[in-house]
N, C-alpha and C. Protein backbone atom coordinates (compact mmCIF):
# COMPACT_ATOMS: atom_id res chain seq x y z
N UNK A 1 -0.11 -17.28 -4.74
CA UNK A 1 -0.22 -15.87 -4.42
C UNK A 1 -0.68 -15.74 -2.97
N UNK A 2 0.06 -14.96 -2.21
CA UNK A 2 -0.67 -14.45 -0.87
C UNK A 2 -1.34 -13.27 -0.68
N UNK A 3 -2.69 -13.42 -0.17
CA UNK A 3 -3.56 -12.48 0.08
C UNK A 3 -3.43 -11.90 1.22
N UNK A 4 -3.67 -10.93 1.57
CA UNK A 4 -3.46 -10.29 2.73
C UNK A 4 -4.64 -9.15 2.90
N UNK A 5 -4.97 -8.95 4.11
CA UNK A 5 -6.08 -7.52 4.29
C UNK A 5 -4.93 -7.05 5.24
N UNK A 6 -4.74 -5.28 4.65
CA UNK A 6 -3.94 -4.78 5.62
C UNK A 6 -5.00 -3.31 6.04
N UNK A 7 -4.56 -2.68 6.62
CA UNK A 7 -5.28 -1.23 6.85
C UNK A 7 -4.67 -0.02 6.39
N UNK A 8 -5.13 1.27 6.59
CA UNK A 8 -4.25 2.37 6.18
C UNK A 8 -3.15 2.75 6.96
N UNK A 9 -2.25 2.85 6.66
CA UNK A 9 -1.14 2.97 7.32
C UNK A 9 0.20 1.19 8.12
N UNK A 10 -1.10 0.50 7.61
CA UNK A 10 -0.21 -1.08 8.02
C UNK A 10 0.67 -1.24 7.00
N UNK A 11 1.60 -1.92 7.04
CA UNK A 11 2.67 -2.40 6.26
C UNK A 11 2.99 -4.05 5.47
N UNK A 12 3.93 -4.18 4.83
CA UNK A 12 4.07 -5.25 4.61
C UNK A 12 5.93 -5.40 4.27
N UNK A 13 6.55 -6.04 4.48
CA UNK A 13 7.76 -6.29 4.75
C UNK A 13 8.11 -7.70 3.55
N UNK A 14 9.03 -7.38 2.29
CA UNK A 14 9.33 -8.41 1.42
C UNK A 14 10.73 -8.56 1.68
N UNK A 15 11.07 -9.58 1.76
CA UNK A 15 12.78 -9.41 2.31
C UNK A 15 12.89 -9.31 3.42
N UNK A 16 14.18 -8.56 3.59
CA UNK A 16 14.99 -7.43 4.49
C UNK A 16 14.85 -6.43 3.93
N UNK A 17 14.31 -6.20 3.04
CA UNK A 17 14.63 -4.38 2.44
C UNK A 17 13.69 -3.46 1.76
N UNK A 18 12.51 -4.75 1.17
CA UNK A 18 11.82 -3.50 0.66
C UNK A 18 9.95 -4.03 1.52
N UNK A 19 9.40 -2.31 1.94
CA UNK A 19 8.82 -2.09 2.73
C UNK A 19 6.77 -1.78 1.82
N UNK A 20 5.83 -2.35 1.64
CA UNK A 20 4.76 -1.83 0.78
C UNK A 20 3.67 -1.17 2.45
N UNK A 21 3.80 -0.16 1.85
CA UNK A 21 2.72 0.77 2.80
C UNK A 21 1.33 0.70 2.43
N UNK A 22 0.41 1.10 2.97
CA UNK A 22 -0.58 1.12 2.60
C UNK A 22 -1.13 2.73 2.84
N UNK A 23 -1.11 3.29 1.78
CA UNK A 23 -1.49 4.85 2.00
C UNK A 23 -3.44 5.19 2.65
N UNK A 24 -3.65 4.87 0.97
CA UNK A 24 -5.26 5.00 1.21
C UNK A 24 -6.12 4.29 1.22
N UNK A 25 -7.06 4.43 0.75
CA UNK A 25 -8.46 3.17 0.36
C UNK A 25 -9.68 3.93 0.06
N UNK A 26 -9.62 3.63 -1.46
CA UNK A 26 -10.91 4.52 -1.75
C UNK A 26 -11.59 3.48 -2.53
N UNK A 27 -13.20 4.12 -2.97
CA UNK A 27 -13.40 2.98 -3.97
C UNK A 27 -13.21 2.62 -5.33
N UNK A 28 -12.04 3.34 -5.99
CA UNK A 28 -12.16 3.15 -7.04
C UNK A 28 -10.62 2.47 -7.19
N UNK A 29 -9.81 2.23 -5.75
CA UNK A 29 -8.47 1.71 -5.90
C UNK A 29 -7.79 1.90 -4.51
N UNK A 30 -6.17 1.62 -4.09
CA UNK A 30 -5.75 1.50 -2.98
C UNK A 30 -4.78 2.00 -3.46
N UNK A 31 -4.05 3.20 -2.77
CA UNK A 31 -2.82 3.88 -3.11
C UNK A 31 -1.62 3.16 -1.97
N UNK A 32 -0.95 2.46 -2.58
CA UNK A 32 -0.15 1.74 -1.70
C UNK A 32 1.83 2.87 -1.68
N UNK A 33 2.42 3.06 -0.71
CA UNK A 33 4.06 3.13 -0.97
C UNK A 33 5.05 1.98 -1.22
N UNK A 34 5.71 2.19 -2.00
CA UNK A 34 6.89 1.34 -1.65
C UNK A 34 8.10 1.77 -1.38
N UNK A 35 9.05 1.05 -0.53
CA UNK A 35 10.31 1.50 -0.03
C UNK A 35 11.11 0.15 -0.72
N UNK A 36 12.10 0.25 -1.30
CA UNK A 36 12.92 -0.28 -1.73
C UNK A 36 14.35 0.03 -2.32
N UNK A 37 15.35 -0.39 -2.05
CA UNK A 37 16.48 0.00 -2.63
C UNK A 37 16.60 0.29 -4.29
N UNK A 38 17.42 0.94 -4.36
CA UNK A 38 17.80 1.29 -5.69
C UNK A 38 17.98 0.75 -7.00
N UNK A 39 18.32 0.18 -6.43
CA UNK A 39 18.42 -1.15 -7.47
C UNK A 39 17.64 -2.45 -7.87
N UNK A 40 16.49 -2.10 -7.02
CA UNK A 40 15.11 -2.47 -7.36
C UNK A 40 14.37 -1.56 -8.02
N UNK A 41 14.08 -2.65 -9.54
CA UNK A 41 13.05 -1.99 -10.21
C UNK A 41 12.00 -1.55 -10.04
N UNK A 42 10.90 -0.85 -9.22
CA UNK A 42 9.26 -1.27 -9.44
C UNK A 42 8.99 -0.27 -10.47
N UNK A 43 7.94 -1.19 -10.77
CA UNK A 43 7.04 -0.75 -12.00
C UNK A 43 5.66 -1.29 -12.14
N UNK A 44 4.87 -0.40 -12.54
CA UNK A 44 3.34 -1.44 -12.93
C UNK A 44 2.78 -1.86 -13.86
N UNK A 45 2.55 -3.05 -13.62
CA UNK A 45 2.63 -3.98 -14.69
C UNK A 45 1.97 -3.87 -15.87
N UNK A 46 1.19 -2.87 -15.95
CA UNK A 46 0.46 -2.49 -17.35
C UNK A 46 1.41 -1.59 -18.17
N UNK A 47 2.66 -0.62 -17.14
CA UNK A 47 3.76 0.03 -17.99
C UNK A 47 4.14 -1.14 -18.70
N UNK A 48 4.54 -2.29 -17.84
CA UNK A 48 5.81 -2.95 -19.03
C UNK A 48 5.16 -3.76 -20.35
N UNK A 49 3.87 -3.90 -19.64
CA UNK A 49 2.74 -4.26 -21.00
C UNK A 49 2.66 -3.80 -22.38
N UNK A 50 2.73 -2.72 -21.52
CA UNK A 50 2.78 -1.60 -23.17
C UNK A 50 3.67 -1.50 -23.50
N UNK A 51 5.12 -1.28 -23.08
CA UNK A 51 6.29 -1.69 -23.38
C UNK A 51 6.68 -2.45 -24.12
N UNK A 52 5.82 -3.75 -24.13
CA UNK A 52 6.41 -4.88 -24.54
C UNK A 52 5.19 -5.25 -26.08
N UNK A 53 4.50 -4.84 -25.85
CA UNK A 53 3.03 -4.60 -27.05
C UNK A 53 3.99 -3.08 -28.04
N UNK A 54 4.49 -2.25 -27.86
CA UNK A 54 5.40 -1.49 -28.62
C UNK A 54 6.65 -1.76 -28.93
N UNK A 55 7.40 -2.30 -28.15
CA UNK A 55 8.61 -3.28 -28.57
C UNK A 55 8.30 -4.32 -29.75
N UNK A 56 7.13 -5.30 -29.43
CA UNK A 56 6.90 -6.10 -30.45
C UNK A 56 6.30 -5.56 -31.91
N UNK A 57 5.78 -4.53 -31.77
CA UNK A 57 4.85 -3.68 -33.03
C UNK A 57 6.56 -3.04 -33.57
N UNK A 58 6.98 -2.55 -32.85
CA UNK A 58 8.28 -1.56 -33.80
C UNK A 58 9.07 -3.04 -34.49
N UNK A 59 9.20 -3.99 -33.93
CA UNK A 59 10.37 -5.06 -34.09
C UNK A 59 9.67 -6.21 -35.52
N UNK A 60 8.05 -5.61 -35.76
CA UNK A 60 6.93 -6.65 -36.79
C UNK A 60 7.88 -6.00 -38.13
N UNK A 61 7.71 -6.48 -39.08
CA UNK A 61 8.14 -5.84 -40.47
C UNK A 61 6.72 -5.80 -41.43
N UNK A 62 6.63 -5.03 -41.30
CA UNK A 62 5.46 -4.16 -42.72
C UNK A 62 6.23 -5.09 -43.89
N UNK A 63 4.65 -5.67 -44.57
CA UNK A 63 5.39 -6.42 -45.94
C UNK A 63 5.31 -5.63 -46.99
N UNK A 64 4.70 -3.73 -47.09
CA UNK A 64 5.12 -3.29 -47.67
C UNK A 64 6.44 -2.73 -47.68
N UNK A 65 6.54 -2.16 -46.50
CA UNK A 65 7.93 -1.70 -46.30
C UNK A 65 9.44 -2.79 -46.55
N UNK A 66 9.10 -3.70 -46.51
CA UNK A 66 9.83 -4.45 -46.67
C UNK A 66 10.02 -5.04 -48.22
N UNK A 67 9.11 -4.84 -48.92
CA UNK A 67 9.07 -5.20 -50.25
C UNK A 67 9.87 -3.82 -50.94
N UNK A 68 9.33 -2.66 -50.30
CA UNK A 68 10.24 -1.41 -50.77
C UNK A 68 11.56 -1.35 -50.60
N UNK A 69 12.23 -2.11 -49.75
CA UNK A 69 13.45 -1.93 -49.30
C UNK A 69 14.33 -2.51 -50.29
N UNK A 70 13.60 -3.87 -50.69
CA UNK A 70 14.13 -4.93 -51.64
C UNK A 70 14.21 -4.42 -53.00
N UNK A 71 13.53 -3.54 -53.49
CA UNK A 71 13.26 -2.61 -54.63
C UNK A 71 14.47 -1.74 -54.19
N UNK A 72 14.94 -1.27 -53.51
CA UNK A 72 15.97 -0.32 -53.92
C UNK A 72 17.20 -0.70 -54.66
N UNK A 73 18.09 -0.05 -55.39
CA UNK A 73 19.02 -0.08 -56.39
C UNK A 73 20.09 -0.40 -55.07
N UNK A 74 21.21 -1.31 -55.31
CA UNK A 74 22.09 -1.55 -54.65
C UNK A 74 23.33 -0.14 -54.63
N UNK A 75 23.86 0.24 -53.25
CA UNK A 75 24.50 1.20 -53.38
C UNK A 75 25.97 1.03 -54.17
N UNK A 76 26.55 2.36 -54.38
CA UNK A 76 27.46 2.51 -55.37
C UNK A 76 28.17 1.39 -54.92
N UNK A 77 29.63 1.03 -55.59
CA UNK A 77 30.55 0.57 -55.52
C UNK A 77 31.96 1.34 -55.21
């Protein structure tokens, strides 16, 4: 990982294309911009966290629900 101290308003350059600003600096966090093309995703990383902690909870099978399912009468013929 690279560390860096930048200031308000200094920059940082990834690539050729996408640009991280540095807005503010307070003490409870650093409001940074980013410039990047379109087709770059950003996102923060606690969104896709939860994302992925609700993806896995919807995708678990309930062993009641699943025992109910098995109980149902097979459909007509």
């Amino acid at each position: 990982m690279l560390v860096l101290s930048r200031r308000i308003g200094e920059k940082l350059v990834i690539g050729s294309d996408i640009v991280v600003t540095v807005l503010d600096v307070r003490s409870d966090g650093v409001r940074v911009g980013i410039d990047a093309p379109s087709e770059i995703r950003v996102t923060r990383a606690e969104i896709l966290e939860a994302i992925e902690r609700e993806n896995a909870a919807s995708a678990a099978v309930d062993d009641a629900a699943a025992d109910g399912l098995r109980r149902l009468p097979p459909p007509p013929a």
